[in-house]
N, C-alpha and C. Protein backbone atom coordinates (compact mmCIF):
# COMPACT_ATOMS: atom_id res chain seq x y z
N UNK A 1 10.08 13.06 16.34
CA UNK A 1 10.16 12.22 15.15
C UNK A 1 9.22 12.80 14.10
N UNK A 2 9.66 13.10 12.72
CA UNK A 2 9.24 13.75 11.42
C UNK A 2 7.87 12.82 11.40
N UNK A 3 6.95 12.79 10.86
CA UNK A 3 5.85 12.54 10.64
C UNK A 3 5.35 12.96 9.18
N UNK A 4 4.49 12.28 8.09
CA UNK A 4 4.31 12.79 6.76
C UNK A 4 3.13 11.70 6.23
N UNK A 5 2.95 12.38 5.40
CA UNK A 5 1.44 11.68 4.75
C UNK A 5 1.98 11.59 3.06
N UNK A 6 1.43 9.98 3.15
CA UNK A 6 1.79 9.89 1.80
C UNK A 6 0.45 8.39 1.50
N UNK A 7 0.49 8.71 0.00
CA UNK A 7 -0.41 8.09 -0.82
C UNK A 7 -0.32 6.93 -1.50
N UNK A 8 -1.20 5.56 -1.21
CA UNK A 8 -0.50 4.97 -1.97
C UNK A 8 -2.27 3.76 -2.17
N UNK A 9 -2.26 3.79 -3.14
CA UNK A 9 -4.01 3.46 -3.83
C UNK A 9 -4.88 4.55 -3.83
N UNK A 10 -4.97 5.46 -3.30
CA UNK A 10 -5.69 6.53 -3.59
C UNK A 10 -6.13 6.78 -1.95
N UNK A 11 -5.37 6.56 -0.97
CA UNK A 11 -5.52 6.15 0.54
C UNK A 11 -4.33 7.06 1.52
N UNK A 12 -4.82 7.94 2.07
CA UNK A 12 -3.49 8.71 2.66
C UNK A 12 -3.02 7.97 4.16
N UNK A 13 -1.44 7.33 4.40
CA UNK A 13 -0.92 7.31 5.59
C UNK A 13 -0.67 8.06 6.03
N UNK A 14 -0.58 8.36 7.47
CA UNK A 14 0.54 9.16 8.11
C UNK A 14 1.55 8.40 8.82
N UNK A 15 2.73 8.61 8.52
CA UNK A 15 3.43 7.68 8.59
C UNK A 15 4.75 8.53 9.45
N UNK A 16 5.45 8.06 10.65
CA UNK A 16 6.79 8.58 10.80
C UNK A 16 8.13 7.65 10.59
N UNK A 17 8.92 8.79 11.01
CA UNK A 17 9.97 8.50 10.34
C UNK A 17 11.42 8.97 11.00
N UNK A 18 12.80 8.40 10.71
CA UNK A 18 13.82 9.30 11.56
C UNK A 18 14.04 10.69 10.71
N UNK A 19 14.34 11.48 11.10
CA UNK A 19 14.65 12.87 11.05
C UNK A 19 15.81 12.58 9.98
N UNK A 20 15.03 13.90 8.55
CA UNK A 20 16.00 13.62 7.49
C UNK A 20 15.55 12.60 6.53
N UNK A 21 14.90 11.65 6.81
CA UNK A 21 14.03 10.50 5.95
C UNK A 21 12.75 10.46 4.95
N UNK A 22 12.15 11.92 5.42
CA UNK A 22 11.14 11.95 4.66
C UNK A 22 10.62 12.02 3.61
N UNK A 23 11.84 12.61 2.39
CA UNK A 23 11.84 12.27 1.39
C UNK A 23 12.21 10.80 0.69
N UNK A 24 13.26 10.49 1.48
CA UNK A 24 13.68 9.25 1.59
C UNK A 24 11.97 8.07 1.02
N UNK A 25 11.54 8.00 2.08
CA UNK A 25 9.90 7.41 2.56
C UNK A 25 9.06 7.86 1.41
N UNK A 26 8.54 8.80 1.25
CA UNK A 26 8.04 9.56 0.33
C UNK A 26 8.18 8.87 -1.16
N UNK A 27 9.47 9.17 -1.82
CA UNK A 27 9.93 8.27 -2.80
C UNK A 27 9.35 6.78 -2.48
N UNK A 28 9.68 5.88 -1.46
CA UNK A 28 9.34 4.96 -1.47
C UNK A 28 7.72 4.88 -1.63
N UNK A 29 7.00 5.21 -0.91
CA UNK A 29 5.13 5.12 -0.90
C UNK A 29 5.10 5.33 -2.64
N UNK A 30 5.63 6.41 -3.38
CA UNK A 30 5.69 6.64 -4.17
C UNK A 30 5.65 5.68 -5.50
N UNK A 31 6.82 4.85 -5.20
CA UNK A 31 6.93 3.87 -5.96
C UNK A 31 6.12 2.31 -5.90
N UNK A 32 5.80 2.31 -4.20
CA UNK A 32 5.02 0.96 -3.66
C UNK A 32 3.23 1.78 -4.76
N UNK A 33 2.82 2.92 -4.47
CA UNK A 33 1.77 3.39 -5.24
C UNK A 33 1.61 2.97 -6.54
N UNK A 34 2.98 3.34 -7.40
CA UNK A 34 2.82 2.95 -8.80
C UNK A 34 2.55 1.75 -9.41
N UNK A 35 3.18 0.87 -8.47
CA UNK A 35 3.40 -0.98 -8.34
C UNK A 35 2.17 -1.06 -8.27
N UNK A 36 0.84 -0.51 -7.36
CA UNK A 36 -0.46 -1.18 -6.99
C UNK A 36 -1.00 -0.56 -8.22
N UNK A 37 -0.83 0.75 -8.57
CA UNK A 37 -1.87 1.59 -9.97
C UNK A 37 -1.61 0.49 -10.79
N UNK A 38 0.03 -0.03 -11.39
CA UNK A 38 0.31 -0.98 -12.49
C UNK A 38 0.03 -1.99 -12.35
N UNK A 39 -0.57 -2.98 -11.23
CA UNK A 39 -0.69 -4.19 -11.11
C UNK A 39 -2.96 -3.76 -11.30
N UNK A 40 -3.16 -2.81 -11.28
CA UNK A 40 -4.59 -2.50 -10.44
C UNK A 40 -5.46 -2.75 -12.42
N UNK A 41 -4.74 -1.70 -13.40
CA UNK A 41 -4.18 -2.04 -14.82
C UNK A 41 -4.61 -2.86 -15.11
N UNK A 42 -3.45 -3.92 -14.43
CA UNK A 42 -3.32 -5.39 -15.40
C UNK A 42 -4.79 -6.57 -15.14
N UNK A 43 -5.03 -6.28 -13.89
CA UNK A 43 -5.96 -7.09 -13.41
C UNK A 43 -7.25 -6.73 -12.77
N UNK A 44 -7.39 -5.34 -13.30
CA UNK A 44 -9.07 -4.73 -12.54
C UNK A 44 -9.02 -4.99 -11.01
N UNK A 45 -10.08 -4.95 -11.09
CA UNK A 45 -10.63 -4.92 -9.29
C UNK A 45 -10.21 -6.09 -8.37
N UNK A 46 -9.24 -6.40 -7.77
CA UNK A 46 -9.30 -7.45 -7.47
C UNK A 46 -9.09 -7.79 -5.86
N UNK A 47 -9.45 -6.24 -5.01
CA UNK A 47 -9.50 -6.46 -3.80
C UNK A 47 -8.65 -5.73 -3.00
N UNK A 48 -8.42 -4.90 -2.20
CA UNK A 48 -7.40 -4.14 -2.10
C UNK A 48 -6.39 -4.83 -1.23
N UNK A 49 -6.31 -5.80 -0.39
CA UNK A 49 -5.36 -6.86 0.21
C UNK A 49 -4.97 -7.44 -0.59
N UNK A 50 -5.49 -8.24 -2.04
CA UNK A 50 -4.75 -8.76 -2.90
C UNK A 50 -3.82 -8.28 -3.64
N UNK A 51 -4.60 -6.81 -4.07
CA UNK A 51 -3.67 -6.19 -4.29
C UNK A 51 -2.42 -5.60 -4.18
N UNK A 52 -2.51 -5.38 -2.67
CA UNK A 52 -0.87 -4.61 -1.81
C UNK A 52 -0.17 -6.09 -1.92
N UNK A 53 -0.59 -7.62 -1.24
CA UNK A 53 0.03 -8.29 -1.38
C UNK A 53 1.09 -8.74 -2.13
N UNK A 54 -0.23 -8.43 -3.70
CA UNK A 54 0.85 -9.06 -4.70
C UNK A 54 2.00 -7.50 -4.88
N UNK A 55 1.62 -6.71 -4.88
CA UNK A 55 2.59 -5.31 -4.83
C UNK A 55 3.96 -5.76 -4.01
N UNK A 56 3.62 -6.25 -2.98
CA UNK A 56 5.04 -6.30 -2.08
C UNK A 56 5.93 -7.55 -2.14
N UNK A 57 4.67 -8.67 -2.90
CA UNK A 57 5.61 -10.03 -3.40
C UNK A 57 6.27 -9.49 -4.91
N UNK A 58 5.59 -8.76 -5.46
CA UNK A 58 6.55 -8.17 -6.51
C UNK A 58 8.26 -7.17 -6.54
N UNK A 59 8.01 -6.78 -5.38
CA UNK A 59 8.86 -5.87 -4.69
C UNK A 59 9.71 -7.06 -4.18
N UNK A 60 9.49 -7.69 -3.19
CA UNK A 60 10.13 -8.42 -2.98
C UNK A 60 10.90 -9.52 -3.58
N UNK A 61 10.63 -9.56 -4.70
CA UNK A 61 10.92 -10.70 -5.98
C UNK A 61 12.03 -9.90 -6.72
N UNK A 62 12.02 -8.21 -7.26
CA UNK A 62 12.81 -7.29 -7.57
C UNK A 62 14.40 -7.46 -6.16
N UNK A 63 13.96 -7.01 -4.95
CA UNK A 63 15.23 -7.17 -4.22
C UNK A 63 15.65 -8.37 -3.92
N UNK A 64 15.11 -9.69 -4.03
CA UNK A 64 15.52 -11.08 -3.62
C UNK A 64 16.85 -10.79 -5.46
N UNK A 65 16.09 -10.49 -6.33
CA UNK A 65 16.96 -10.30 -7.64
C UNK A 65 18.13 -9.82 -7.57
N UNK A 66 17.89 -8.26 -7.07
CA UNK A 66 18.86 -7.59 -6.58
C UNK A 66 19.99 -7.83 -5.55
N UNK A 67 19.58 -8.27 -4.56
CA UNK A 67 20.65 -8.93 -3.47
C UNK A 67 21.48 -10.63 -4.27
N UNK A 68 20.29 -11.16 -5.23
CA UNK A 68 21.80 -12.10 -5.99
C UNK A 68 22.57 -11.53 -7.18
N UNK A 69 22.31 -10.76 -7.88
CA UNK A 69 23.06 -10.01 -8.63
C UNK A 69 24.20 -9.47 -7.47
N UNK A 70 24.11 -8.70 -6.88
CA UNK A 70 24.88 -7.68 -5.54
C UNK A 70 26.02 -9.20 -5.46
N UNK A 71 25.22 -10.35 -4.90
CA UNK A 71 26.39 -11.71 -4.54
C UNK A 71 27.23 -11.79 -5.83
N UNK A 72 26.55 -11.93 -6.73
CA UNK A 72 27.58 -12.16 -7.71
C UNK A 72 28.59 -11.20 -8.29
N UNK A 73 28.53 -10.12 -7.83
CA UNK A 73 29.30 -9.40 -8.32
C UNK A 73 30.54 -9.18 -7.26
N UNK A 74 29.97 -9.25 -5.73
CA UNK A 74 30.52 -9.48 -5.05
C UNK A 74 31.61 -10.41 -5.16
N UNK A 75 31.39 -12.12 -5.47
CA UNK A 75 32.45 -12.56 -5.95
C UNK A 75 33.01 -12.51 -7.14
N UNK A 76 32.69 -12.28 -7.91
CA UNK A 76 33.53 -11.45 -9.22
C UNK A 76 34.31 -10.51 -8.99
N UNK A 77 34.21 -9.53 -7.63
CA UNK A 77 35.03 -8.27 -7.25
C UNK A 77 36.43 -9.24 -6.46
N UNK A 78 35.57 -10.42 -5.72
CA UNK A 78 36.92 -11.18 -4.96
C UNK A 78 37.73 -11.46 -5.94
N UNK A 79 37.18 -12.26 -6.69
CA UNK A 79 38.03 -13.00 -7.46
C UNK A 79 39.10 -12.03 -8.70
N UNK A 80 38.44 -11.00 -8.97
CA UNK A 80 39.20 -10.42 -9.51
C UNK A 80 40.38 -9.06 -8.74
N UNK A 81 39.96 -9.09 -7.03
CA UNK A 81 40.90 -8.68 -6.42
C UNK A 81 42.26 -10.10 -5.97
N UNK A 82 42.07 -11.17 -5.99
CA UNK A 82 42.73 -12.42 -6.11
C UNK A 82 43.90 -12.25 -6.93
N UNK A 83 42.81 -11.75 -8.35
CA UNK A 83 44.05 -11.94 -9.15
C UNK A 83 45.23 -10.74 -9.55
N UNK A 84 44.19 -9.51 -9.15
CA UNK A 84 45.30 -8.62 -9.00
C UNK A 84 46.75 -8.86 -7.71
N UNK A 85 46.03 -9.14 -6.75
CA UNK A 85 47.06 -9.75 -5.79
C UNK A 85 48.12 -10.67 -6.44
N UNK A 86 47.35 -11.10 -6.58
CA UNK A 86 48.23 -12.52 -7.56
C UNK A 86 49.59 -11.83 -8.13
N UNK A 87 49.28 -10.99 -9.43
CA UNK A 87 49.64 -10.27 -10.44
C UNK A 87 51.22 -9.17 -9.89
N UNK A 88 50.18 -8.90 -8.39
CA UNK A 88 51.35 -7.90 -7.64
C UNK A 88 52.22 -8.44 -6.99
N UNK A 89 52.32 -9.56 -6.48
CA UNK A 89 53.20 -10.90 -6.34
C UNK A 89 54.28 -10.93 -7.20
N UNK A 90 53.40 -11.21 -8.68
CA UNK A 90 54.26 -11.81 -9.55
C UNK A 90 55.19 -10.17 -9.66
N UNK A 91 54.34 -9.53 -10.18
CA UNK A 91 55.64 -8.49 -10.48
C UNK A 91 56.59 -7.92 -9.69
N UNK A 92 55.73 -7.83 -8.17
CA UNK A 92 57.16 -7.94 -7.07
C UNK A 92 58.52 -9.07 -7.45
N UNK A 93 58.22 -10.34 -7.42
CA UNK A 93 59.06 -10.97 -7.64
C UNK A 93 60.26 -11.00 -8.71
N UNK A 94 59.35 -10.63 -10.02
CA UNK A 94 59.98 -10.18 -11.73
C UNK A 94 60.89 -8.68 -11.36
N UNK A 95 60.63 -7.89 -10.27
CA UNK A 95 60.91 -6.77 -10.11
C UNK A 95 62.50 -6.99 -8.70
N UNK A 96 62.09 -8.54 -8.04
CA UNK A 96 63.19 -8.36 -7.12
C UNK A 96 64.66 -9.22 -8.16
N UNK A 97 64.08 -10.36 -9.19
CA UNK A 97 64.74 -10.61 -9.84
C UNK A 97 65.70 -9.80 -10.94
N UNK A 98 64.97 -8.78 -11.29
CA UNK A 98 65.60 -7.70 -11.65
C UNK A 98 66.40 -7.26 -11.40
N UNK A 99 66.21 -6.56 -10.11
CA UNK A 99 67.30 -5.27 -9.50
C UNK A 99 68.31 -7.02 -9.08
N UNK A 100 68.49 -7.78 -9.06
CA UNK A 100 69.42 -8.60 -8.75
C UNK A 100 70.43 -8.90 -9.54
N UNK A 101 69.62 -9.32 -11.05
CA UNK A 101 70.29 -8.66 -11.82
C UNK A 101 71.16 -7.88 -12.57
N UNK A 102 70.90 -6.88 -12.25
CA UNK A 102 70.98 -5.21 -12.23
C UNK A 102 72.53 -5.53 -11.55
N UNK A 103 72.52 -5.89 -10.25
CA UNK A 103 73.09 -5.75 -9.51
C UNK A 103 74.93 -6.31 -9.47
N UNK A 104 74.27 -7.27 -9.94
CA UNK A 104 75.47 -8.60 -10.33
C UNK A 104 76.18 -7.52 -11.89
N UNK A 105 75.50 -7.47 -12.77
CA UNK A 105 76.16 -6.15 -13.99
C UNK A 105 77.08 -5.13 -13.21
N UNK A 106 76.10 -4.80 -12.18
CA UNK A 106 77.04 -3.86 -11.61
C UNK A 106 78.39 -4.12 -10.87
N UNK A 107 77.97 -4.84 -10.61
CA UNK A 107 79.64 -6.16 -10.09
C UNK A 107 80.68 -6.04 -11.01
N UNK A 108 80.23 -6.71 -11.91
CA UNK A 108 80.96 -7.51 -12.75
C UNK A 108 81.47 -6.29 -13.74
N UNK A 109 80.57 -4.63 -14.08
CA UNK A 109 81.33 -3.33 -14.61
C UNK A 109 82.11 -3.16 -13.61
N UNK A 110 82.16 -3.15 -12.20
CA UNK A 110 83.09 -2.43 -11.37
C UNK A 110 84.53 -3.48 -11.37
N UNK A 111 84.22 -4.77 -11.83
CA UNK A 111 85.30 -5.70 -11.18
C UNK A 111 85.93 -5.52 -12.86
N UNK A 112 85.42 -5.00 -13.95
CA UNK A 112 86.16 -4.83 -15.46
C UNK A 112 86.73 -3.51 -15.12
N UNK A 113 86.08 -2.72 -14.75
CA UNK A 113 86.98 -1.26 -14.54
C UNK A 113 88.22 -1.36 -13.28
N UNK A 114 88.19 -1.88 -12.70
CA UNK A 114 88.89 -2.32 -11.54
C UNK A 114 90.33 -2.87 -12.58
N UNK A 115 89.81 -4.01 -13.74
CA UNK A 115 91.02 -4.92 -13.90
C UNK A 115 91.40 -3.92 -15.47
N UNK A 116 90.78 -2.96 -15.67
CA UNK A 116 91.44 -2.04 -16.81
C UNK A 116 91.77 -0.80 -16.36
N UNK A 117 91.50 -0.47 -15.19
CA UNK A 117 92.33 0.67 -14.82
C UNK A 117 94.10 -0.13 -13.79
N UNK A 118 93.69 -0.91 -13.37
CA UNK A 118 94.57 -2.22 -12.63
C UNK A 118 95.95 -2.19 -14.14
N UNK A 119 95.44 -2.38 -15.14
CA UNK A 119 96.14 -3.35 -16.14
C UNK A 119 96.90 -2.33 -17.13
């Protein structure tokens, strides 16, 4: 298992990982780092547990966001696969009414050519 050191307050982990992930991870420490520098900023010294805390309730407040946006679009994707269904229904139907149509014309030219070649 890959193994890697990464930075995040000015503090090195070593951290593993599955094989192939390490950049993956990397990026992440990366970004959990920037969250503590930008929160470290806003509010000076304020403890380094308070700090990661609020870092990961912030993080966590971003994907709780993210996963209801994701729902809603989710049903917006149903609902607008609904109505395409819907839609392909209808035009099946507009499309069997048609050729029926179609069909009966074709009758009714063969049964006129029938009674003028007949006549």
């Amino acid at each position: 298992m890959p193994q890697i050191n990464v930075t995040i307050d000015g503090k090195n982990y070593r951290m593993a990982c599955a094989e192939g992930e390490e950049a993956h991870l990397t990026a992440l420490a990366g970004g959990l780092d920037a969250r503590v520098t930008e929160i470290r900023r806003a509010f000076g010294e304020i403890g380094d547990m308070r700090l990661h805390v609020m870092a990961a309730l912030m993080q966590a407040d971003e994907l709780q966001e993210a996963q209801g946006r994701l729902a809603a679009l989710e049903q917006e994707t149903a609902a607008l696969r609904a109505r395409v269904d819907g839609a392909d229904a209808t035009r099946a139907a507009e499309e069997a009414r048609l050729a029926e149509g179609l069909r009966r014309c074709a009758d009714r030219i063969e049964r006129l050519a029938h009674t003028i070649s007949a006549g």
